[in-house]
Structures are given as C-alpha cells and as structure tokens.
Protein backbone atom coordinates (compact mmCIF):
# COMPACT_ATOMS: atom_id res chain seq x y z
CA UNK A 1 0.00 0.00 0.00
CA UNK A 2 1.54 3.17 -0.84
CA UNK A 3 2.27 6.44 1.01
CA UNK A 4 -0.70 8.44 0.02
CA UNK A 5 -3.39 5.52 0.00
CA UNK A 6 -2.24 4.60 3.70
CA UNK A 7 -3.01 8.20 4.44
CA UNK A 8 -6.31 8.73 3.26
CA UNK A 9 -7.04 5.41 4.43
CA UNK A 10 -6.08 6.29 8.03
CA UNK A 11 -8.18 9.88 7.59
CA UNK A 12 -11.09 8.56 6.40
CA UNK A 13 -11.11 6.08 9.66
CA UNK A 14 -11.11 8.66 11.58
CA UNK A 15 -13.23 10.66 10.17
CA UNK A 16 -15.72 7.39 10.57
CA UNK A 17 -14.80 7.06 14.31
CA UNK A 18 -15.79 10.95 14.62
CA UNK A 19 -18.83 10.26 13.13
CA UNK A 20 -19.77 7.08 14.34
CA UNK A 21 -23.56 8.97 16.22
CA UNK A 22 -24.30 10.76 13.42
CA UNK A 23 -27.32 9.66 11.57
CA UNK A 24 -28.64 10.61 8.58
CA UNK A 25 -32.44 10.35 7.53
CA UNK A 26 -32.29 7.45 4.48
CA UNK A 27 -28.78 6.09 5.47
CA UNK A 28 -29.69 3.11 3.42
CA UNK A 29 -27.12 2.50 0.17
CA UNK A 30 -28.86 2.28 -2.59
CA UNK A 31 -27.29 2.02 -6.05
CA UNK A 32 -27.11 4.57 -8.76
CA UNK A 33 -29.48 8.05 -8.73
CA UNK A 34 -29.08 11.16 -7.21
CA UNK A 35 -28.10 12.02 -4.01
CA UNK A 36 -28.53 14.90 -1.93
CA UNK A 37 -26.25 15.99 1.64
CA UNK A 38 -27.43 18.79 3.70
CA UNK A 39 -25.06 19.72 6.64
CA UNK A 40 -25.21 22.13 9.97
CA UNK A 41 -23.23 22.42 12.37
CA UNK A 42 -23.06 25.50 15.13
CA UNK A 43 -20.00 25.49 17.47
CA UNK A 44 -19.29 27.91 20.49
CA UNK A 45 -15.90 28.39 21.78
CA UNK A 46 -14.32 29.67 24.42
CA UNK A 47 -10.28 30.02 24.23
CA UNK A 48 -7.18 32.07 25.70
CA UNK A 49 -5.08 31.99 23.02
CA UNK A 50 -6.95 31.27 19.97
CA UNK A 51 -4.12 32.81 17.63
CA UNK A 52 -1.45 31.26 19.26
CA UNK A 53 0.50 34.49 19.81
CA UNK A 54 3.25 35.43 22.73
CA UNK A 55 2.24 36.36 24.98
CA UNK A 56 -1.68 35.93 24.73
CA UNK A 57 -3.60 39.12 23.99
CA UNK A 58 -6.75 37.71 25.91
CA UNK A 59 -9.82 35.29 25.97
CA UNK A 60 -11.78 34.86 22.52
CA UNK A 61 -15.15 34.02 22.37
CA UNK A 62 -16.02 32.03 19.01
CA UNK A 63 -19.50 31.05 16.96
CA UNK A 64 -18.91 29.32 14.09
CA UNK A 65 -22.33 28.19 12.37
CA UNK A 66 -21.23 25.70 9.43
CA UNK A 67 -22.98 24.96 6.41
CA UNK A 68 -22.65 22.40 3.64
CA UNK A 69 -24.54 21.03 0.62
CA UNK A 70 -23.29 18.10 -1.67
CA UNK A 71 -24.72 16.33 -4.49
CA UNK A 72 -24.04 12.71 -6.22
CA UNK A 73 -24.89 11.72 -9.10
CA UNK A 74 -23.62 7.86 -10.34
CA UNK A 75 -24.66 5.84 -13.09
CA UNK A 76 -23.16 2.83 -14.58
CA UNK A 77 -20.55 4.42 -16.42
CA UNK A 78 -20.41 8.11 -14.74
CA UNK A 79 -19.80 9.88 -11.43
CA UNK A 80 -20.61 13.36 -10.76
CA UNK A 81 -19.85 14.82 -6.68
CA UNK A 82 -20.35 18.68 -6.20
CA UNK A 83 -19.63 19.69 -2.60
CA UNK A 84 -19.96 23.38 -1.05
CA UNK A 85 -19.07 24.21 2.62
CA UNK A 86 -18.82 27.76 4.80
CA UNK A 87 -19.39 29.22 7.76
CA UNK A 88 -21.21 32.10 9.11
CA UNK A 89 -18.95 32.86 11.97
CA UNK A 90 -18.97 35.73 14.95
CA UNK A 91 -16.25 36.20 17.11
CA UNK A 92 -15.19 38.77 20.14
CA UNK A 93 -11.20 38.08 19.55
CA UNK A 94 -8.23 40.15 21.03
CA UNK A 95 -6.27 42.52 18.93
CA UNK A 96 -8.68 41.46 15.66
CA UNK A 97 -11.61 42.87 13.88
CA UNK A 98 -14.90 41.35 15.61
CA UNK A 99 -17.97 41.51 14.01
CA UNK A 100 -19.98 39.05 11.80
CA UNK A 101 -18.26 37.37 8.68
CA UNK A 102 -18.60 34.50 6.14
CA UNK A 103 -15.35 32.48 6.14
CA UNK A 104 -13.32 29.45 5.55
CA UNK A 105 -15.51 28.10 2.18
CA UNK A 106 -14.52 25.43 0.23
CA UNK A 107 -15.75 23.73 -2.81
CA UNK A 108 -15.34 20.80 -4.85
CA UNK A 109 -15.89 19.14 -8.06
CA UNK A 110 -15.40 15.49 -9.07
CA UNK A 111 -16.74 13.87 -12.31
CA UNK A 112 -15.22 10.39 -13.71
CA UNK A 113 -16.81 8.56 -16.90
CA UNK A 114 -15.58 5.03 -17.71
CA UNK A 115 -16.63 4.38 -21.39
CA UNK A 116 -16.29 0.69 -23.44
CA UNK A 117 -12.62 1.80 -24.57
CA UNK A 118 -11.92 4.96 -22.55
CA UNK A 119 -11.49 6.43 -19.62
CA UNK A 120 -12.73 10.76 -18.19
CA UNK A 121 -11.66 12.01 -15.03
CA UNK A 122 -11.61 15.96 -13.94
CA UNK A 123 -11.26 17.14 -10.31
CA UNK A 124 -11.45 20.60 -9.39
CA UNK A 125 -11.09 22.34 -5.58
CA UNK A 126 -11.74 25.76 -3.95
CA UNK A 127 -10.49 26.85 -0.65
CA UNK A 128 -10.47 29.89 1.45
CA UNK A 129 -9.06 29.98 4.55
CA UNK A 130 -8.89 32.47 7.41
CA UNK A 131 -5.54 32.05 9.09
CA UNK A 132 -6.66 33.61 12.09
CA UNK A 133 -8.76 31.14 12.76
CA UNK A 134 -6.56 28.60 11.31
CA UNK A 135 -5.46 25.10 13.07
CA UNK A 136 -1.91 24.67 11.77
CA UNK A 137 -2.54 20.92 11.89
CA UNK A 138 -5.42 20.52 10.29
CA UNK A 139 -4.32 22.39 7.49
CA UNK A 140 -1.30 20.08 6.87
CA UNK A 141 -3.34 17.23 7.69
CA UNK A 142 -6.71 18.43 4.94
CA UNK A 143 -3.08 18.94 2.04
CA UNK A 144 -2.06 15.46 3.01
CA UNK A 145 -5.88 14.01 2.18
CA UNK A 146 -5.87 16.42 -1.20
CA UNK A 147 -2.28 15.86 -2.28
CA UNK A 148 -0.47 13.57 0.02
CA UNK A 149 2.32 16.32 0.72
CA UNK A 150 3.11 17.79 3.75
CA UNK A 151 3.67 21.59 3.57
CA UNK A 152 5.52 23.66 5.73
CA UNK A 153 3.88 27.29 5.28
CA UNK A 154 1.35 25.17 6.99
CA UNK A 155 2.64 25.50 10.31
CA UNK A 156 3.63 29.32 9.89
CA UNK A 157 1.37 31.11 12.45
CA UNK A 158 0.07 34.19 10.74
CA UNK A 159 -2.77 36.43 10.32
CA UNK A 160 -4.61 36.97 6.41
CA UNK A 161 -6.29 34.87 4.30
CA UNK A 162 -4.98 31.01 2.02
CA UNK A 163 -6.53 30.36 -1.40
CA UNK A 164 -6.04 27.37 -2.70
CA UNK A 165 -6.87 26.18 -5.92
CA UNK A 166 -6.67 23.22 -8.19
CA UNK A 167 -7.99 21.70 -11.53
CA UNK A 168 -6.69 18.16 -13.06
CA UNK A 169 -7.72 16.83 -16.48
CA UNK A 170 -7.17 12.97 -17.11
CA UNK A 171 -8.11 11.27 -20.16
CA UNK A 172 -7.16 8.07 -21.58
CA UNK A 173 -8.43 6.14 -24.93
CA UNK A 174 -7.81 2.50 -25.70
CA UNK A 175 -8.07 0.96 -22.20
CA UNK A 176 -9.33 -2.48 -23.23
CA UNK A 177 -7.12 -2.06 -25.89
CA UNK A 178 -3.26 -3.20 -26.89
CA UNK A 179 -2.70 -0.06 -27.31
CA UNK A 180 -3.45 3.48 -25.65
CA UNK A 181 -2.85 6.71 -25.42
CA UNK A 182 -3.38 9.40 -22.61
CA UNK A 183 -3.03 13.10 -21.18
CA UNK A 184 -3.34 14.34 -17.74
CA UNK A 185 -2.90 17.94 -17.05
CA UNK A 186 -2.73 19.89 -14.11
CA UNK A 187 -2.45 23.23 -11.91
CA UNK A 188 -2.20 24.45 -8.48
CA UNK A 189 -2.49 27.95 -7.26
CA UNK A 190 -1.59 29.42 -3.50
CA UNK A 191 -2.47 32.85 -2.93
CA UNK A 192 -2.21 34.81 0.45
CA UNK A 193 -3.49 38.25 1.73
CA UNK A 194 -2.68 40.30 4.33
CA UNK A 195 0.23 38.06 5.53
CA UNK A 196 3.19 39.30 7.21
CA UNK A 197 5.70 36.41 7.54
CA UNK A 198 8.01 36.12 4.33
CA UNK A 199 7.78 32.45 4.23
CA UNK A 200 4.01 32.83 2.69
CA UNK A 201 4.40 33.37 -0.71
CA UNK A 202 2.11 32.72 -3.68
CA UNK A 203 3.08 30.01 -5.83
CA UNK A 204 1.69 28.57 -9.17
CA UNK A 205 2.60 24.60 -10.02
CA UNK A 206 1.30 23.75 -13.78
CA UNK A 207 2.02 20.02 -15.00
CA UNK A 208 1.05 18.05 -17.65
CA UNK A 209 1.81 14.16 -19.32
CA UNK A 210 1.30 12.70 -22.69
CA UNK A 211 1.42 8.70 -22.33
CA UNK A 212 1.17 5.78 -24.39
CA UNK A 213 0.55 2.42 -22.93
CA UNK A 214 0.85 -0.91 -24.72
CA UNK A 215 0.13 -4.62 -23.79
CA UNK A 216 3.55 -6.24 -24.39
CA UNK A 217 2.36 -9.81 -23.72
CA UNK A 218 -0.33 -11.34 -21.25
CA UNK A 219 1.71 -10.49 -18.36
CA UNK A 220 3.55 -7.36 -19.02
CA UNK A 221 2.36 -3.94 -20.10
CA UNK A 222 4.52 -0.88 -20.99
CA UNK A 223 4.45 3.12 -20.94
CA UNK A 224 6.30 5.32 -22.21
CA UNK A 225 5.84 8.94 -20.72
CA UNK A 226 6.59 12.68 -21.68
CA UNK A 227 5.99 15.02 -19.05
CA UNK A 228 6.44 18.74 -17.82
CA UNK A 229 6.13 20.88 -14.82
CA UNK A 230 6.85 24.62 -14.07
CA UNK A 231 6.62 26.00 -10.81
CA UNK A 232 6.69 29.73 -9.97
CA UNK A 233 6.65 31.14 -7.02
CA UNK A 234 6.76 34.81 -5.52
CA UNK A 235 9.27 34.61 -2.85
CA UNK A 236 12.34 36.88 -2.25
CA UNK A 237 13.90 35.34 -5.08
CA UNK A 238 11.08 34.94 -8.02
CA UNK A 239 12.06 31.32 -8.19
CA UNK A 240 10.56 29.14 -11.67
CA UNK A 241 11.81 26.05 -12.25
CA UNK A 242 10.55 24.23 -15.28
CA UNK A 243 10.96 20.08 -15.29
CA UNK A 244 11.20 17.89 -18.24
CA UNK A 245 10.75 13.87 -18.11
CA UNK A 246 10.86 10.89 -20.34
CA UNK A 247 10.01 7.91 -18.86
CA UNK A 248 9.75 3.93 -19.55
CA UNK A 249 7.64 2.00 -17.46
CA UNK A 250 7.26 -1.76 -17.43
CA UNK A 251 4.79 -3.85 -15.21
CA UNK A 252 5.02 -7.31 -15.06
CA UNK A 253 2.89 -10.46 -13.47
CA UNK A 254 6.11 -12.68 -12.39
CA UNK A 255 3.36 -15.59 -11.03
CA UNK A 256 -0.58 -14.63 -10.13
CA UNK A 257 0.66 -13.36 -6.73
CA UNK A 258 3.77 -11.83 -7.76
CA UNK A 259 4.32 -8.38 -9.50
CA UNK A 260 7.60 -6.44 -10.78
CA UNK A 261 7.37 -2.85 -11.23
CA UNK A 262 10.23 -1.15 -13.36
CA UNK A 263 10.95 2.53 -14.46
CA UNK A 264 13.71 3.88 -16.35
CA UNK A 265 14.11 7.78 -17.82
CA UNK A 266 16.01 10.97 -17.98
CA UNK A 267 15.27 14.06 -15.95
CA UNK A 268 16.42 17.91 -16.86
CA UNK A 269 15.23 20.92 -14.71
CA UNK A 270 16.49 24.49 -15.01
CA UNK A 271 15.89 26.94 -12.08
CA UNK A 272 16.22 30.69 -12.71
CA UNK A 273 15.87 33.24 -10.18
CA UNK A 274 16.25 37.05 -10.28
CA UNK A 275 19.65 37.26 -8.36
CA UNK A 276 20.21 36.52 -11.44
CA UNK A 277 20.82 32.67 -11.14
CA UNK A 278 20.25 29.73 -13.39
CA UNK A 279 20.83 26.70 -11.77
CA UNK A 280 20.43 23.16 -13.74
CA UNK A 281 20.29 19.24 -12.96
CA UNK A 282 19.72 16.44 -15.01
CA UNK A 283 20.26 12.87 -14.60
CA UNK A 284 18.68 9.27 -15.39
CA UNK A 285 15.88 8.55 -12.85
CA UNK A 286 14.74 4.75 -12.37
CA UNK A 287 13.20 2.95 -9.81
CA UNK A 288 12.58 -1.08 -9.14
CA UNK A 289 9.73 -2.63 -7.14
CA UNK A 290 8.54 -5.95 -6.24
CA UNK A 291 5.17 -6.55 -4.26
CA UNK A 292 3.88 -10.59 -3.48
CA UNK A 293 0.48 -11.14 -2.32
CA UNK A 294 0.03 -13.09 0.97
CA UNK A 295 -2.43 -15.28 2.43
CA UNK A 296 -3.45 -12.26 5.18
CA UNK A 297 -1.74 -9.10 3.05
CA UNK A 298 0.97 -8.22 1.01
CA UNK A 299 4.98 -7.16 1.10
CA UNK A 300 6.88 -5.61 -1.23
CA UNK A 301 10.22 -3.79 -1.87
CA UNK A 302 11.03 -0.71 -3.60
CA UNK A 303 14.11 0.94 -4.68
CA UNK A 304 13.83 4.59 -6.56
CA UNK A 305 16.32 7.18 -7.74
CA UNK A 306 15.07 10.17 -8.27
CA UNK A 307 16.63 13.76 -9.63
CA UNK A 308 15.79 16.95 -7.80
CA UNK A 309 17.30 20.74 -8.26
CA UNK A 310 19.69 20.06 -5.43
CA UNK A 311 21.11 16.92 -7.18
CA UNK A 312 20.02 13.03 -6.60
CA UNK A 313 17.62 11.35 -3.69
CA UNK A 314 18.05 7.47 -3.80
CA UNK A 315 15.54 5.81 -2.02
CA UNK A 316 15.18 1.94 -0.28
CA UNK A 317 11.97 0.71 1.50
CA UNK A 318 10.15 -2.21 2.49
CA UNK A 319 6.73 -2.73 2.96
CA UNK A 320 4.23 -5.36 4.82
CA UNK A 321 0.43 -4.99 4.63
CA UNK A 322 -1.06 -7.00 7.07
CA UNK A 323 -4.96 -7.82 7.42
CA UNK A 324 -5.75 -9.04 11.70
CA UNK A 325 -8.61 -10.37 13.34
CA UNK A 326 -9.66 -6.94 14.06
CA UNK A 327 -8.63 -4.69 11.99
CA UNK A 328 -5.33 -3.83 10.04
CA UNK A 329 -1.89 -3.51 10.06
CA UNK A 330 0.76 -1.46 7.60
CA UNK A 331 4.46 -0.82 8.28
CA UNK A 332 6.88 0.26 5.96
CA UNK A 333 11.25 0.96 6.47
CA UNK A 334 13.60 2.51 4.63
CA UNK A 335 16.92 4.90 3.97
CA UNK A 336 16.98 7.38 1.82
CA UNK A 337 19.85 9.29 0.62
CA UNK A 338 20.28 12.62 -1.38
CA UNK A 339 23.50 15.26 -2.85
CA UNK A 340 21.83 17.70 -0.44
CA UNK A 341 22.22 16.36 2.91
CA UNK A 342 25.78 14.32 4.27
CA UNK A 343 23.21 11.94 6.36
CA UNK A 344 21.45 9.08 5.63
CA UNK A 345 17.84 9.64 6.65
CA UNK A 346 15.94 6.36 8.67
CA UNK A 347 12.15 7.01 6.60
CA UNK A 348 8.67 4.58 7.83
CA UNK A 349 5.62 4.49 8.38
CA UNK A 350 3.32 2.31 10.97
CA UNK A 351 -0.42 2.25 10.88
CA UNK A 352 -2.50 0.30 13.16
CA UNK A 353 -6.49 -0.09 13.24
CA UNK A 354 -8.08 -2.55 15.71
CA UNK A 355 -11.86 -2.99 16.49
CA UNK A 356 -12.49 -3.07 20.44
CA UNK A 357 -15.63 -4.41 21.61
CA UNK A 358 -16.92 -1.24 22.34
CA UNK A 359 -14.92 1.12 20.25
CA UNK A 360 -12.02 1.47 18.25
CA UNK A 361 -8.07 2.43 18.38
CA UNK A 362 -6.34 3.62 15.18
CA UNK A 363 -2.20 5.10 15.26
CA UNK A 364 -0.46 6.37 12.66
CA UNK A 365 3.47 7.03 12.72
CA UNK A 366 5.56 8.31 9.82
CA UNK A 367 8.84 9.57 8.85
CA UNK A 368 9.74 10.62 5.84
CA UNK A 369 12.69 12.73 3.86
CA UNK A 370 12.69 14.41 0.48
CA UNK A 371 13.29 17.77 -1.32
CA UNK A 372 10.61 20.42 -1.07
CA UNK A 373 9.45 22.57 -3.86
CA UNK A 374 12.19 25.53 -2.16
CA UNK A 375 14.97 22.93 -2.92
CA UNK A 376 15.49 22.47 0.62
CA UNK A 377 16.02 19.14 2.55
CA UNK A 378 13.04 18.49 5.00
CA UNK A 379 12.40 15.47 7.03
CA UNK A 380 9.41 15.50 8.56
CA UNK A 381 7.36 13.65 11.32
CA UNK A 382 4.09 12.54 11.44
CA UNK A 383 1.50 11.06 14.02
CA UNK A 384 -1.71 10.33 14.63
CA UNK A 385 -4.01 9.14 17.58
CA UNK A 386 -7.28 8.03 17.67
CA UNK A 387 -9.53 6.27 20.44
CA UNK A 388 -13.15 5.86 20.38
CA UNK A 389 -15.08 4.48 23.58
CA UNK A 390 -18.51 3.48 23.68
CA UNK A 391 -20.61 4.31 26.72
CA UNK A 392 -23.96 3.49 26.05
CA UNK A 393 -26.22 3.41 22.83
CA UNK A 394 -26.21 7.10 22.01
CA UNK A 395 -22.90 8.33 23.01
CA UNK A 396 -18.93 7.63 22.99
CA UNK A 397 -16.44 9.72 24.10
CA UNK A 398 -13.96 10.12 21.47
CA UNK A 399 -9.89 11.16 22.19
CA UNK A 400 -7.43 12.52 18.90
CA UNK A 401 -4.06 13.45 19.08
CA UNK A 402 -1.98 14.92 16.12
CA UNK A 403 1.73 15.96 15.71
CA UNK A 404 4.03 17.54 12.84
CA UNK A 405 7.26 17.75 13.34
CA UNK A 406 9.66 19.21 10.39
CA UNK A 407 13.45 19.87 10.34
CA UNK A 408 14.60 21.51 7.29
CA UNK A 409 18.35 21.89 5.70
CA UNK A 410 18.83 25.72 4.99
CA UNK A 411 21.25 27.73 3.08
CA UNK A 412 21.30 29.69 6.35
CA UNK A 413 21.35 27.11 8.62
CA UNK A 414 18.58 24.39 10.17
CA UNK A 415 15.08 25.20 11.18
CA UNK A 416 12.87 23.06 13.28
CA UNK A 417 8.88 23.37 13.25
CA UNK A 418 6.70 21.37 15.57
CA UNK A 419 2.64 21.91 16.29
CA UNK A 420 0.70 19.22 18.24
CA UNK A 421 -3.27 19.35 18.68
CA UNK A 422 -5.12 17.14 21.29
CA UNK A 423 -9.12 16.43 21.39
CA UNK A 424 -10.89 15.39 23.54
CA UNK A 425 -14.24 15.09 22.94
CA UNK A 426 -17.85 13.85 24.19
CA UNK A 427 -20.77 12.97 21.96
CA UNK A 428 -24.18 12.83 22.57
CA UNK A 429 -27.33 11.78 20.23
CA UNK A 430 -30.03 13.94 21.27
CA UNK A 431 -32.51 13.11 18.53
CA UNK A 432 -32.11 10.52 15.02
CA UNK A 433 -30.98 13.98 13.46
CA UNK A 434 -29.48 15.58 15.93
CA UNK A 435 -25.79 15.70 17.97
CA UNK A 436 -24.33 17.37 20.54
CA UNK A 437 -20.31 17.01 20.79
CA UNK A 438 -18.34 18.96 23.93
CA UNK A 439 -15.07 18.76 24.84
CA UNK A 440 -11.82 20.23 25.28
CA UNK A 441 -9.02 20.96 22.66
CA UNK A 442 -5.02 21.44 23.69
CA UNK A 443 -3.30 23.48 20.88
CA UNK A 444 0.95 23.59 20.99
CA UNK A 445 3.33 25.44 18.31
CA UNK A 446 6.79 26.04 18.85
CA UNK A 447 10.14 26.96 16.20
CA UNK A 448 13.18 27.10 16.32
CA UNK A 449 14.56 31.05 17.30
CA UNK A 450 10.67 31.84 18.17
CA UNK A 451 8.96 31.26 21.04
CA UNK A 452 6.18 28.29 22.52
CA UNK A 453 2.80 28.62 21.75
CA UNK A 454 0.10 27.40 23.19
CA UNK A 455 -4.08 27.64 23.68
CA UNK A 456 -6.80 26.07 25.55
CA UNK A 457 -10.26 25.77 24.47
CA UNK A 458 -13.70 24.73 25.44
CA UNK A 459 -16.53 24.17 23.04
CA UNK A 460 -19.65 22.72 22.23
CA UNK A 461 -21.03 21.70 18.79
CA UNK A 462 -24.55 21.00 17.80
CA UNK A 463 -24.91 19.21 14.38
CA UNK A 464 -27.29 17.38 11.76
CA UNK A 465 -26.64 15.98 8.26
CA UNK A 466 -29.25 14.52 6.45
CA UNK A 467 -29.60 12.65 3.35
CA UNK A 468 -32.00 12.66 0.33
CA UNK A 469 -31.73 10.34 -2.47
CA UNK A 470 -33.92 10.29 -5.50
C-alpha cells in the first residue's frame, strides 16, 4: 500500500470514528441516482489563546455556524460529486476585527466517466481559509488528504487569508485495448493576503503528461511517458523552475501473486531566479519494485532514484500490509539518501487499526525525507491518535491526538517546526438527526529562534446531516 493511500485510508477512519452517532435520515445505500447531503453544524468556543500568539492578547469568544450542501450523481458508467461548505462565523477576539463574517468556504468538483474503450476524469477544488482562525494541523493534515504532501507554510502562524486552488484533467483512450494513449494535465495555485511572515508566498505549479501504454504480452504492459512541470513562485527570489521527463515503465505479473514494477528515464530541470541565477540538474531517474500477495496481506520492496534541483535522492523501503482479526496492520522501512544532505535519513511508516468491543483504536506514525518545492532538505514527522469508547447506545467519548514535526536543511542554517493538537471530545445523540459534541481541545506550536505557543479551548457543537436520495 503506498504512502498516500495509507493516508487517506487512516483519515477517512477517523473521520468514521468521529462520526460514528451521526445519523442521517435514508442512510440506506442504494445504487445509482441522485443524491442529496445537507449539513449544519453550530459550534461555540471559548479560548485564551486562539491565535497562538506570545504572549496571549486575551480570551476569545467564538460562533462558528457551518454549512454544507453536496450532491451525487452515479450511473453505470459516470460519477458526478459537487460539494460546497462555509461558515457564518462571529467572534469577540483580542487585537482582531470582531464583528460578523462569512469564512473558511470550500468547494469541490469530481466527475469520472468510464466508457467501453476509454477512460474521463476531472477534479477541481476551492479553498479559502482564514488564518486567524486557522489550526496549523489541520491544514497540513486536509493537504495530506488532497495531495499527500506535507507543507511547511502550513505550520507558519500568521494572520490573512490562504486560497487554494486546483484543476486536473485525465483522459485516456484505448483501455481495453493493446494499445493506448493518454493526457493528464494539471495546476495548483496558492495565494495569500494580508500576511506578514516572508515564508508565505504565492506560488503557481502547472504540470502536464502525454502517455502511451501498450500490452507487451499477457503479463507485461509498458508506458512510455513525456511530461512537464513549471513552478513559480513569488518569494524573495522569483524562483521558476521548469521540469522535463521521459520515462519507460514496465509492469510485469512474475506468477498470479507476484508483481515487478520497473521505471527507467532521464530528468532535466532548469531553475532561474532574479539574483540573477540559473541553476540546472539532469540525470537518469529509475526505480525497481517488487510486491507478493500473501495469504493475510501483502509485502513488497522498492528501490527509486530520483533527480531533484539540489542533485540526486536514492531511495530503499520495504513494505508489509497486514490484514488481523480486528482490523489492520501497515508498516513500511527505509533509507533514503540525497546530494543535499551528508546523512542518511531512517524514513517509515506504521499504521494500526483494531476494532475493540466497544470502540475502536487507530495510530499512525511516519517519517519521511525528500526535497521540497524551495529545494530544501526536510524530514518531517508525522502522528496520529485516535480512540473511540462506547458508553452506552447514544454516546462515545472520542480522544485525537496529532503531531508535525519538520526539520529543514537551509542555506542559512537548520530550522525546526513542531505543532501538536489534542481532542478530547464527548458525543451525545439527542434526537435521530441531531448531535451534541463537547469537549476540550489542547493546541501547541513552537520553532526554532521563536517562542512556545500554546491555547486552551472549550466548546460545544450541535450538528445534523441529512440525506435525500432520489
């Protein structure tokens, strides 16, 4: 199981143990139609440092009245999701404009179309975000669920407002076919307001791959790949870098239960900044896997090296999927090495799921190490919590702890980011359509040459979603 699929895997269980009282009128699954999602949800909350300054300015006093609306549409052969989310939010906050306002909205737009010989897909997301109301964690944690990469402006406290935006195009022809062909384009935007701190800076990421694939025999299939991808960004030092790739790719079926997965190509980037600096690297890029199937899982083995502005990242891991009793098991271990750093960096991942008679545990742990988009070497930490008790029929009390930890190589020496949020929370089913959730929320931030952070808070949430289908 790869890194990104483990990770939404691991969200969306927790998003099912948060969940686990809500119900919604019509819960039933029934195939095909429409389907309509209508969602409330009014929070107070009462905190001392909601901002996470130093020293505190004060108590805030928070009302956040959430709305959302989505729609699904499936067929045999297409799939159409439209979501839309926002809240209606009035706050008495220290050292901030108070007053009534309609923040943090989000949309997005899925629609997929499997023909006879062909293949649609087009995603598109929206996001607005207040980052003075902003939970550093949850923000890395929602870019890990859209794009499975940790950011670091993520943990940058800071007043203003995050746009985010994204479109992807994916279209392939010929997929029960020999032979196919395929494009998949791209593009991310990142725009802040009213930001202070020089490490948020807008940023534009456009990509885009031509493919062919062919069936080489029963058990192999090949594609060959052209791709591209500029990124611009509006930092101190106007960075674009622009990315070329060719790329073989082989898959092969060594026995039913066995798989080989091969990758061979050439890499050239060029890097210009307004210093003025061109910078280039280029280099053959490859990487060898080998997964087996097992009676209760799966292990595999990979070995990549990859090319990055800063030079080369090699790359060794193994993996074991495991499937228990009651519930799940994942680990993976692994160096990798790169031109940038003189270390060898230990990378993993552990995630654990088990069903308790009356609840459920899940744990996450991972460690990873690559290049970021800045060219700088950043390993960063990851882990989750999650521990859902039962007390009766209509309620559970529910306990979540996240970390982020990041330590990043810089021209001007290292730089260490942590944040850390713990939940804990009580819910309540007060009617089939209605919940009540309380609790208490621990919020930490601290980096290196600034000071700790920290905030307390007390809320309580009353919420209903409810389900039409047609």
């Amino acid at each position: 199981m790869n890194k990104n699929l483990r990770l939404t895997t691991f969200l969306v269980s927790t998003t099912a143990l948060s969940m686990a009282f809500t119900p919604a009128a019509g819960q039933e699954d029934t195939p095909g139609g429409l389907t309509l999602t209508y969602g409330i949800s009014s929070t107070v909350r009462a905190n001392d440092n909601f901002g996470l300054d130093s020293p505190s300015p004060g108590d805030s006093l928070i009302w956040d009245n959430e709305l959302s609306f989505g729609l699904m549409k499936e067929t045999q052969t297409d799939r159409l999701e439209f979501d839309l989310s926002g809240i209606l939010r009035l706050s008495d906050t220290p050292a901030q404009s108070d007053g009534l306002d309609f923040d943090d909205y989000a949309g997005r737009f899925l629609y997929n179309r499997e023909g006879a010989n062909s293949r649609l897909e087009t995603r598109a997301r929206f996001s607005q975000v207040d980052l003075s109301f902003a939970d550093p964690v949850r923000l890395i944690l929602d870019d890990i669920n859209n794009d499975g990469v940790i950011d670091d402006q993520d943990l940058i406290v800071d007043d203003g407002t995050r746009q985010n935006s994204s479109f992807d195009f994916e279209f392939e022809t010929g997929t029960n076919s020999p032979f196919g062909i395929g494009i998949n384009l791209g593009f991310d935007m990142r725009r802040y307001s009213d930001t202070t701190d020089p490490g948020l800076f807008d940023t534009d990421t456009y990509t885009a791959e031509i493919f062919t694939r062919m069936r080489l025999s029963p058990v192999a299939e090949g594609r060959i790949v052209l791709g591209f991808e500029e990124y611009d960004a509006e930092d101190v030092t106007q960075e674009n870098r622009e990315t070329y790739d060719v790329r073989f790719e082989i898959d092969y079926e060594i026995s039913p239960v066995t798989t080989l997965e091969t990758m061979i190509g050439y890499r050239d980037i060029e890097e210009t900044t307004i210093v003025p600096t061109v910078m280039t690297e280029s280099g053959v890029i490859a990487l060898i896997g080998l997964t087996r199937e097992l009676v209760n899982g799966s292990a595999g083995v990979e070995l990549e090296s990859d090319v990055s502005i800063t030079g080369r990242r090699t790359t060794l891991s193994f993996s074991r999927d495991m499937e228990l009793p009651t519930g799940s098991l994942s680990a993976r271990i692994g160096a990798s090495n790169s031109d940038g750093s003189d270390d060898t960096d230990l990378i993993g991942a552990l995630e654990y799921i088990h069903d308790l008679p009356r609840g459920n545990f899940s744990a996450l742990l991972e460690r990873d190490a690559r290049t970021d988009e800045d060219g700088d070497e950043r390993i960063t930490s990851l882990a989750r919590l999650g521990y859902l008790s039962l007390i009766n029929a209509s309620s559970s009390l529910l306990f979540e702890f996240d970390y982020v930890l990041t330590d990043e190589t810089l021209a001007a020496g290292d730089r260490t980011r942590e944040a850390a949020t713990f939940r804990a929370t009580y819910i309540r089913e007060l009617t089939r359509d209605w919940n009540l959730r309380t609790g208490y929320e621990y919020r930490m931030r601290d980096e290196t040459a600034d000071s700790f952070r920290d905030s307390n808070e007390l809320f309580v949430t009353l919420e209903r979603e409810f389900t039409i289908r047609r």
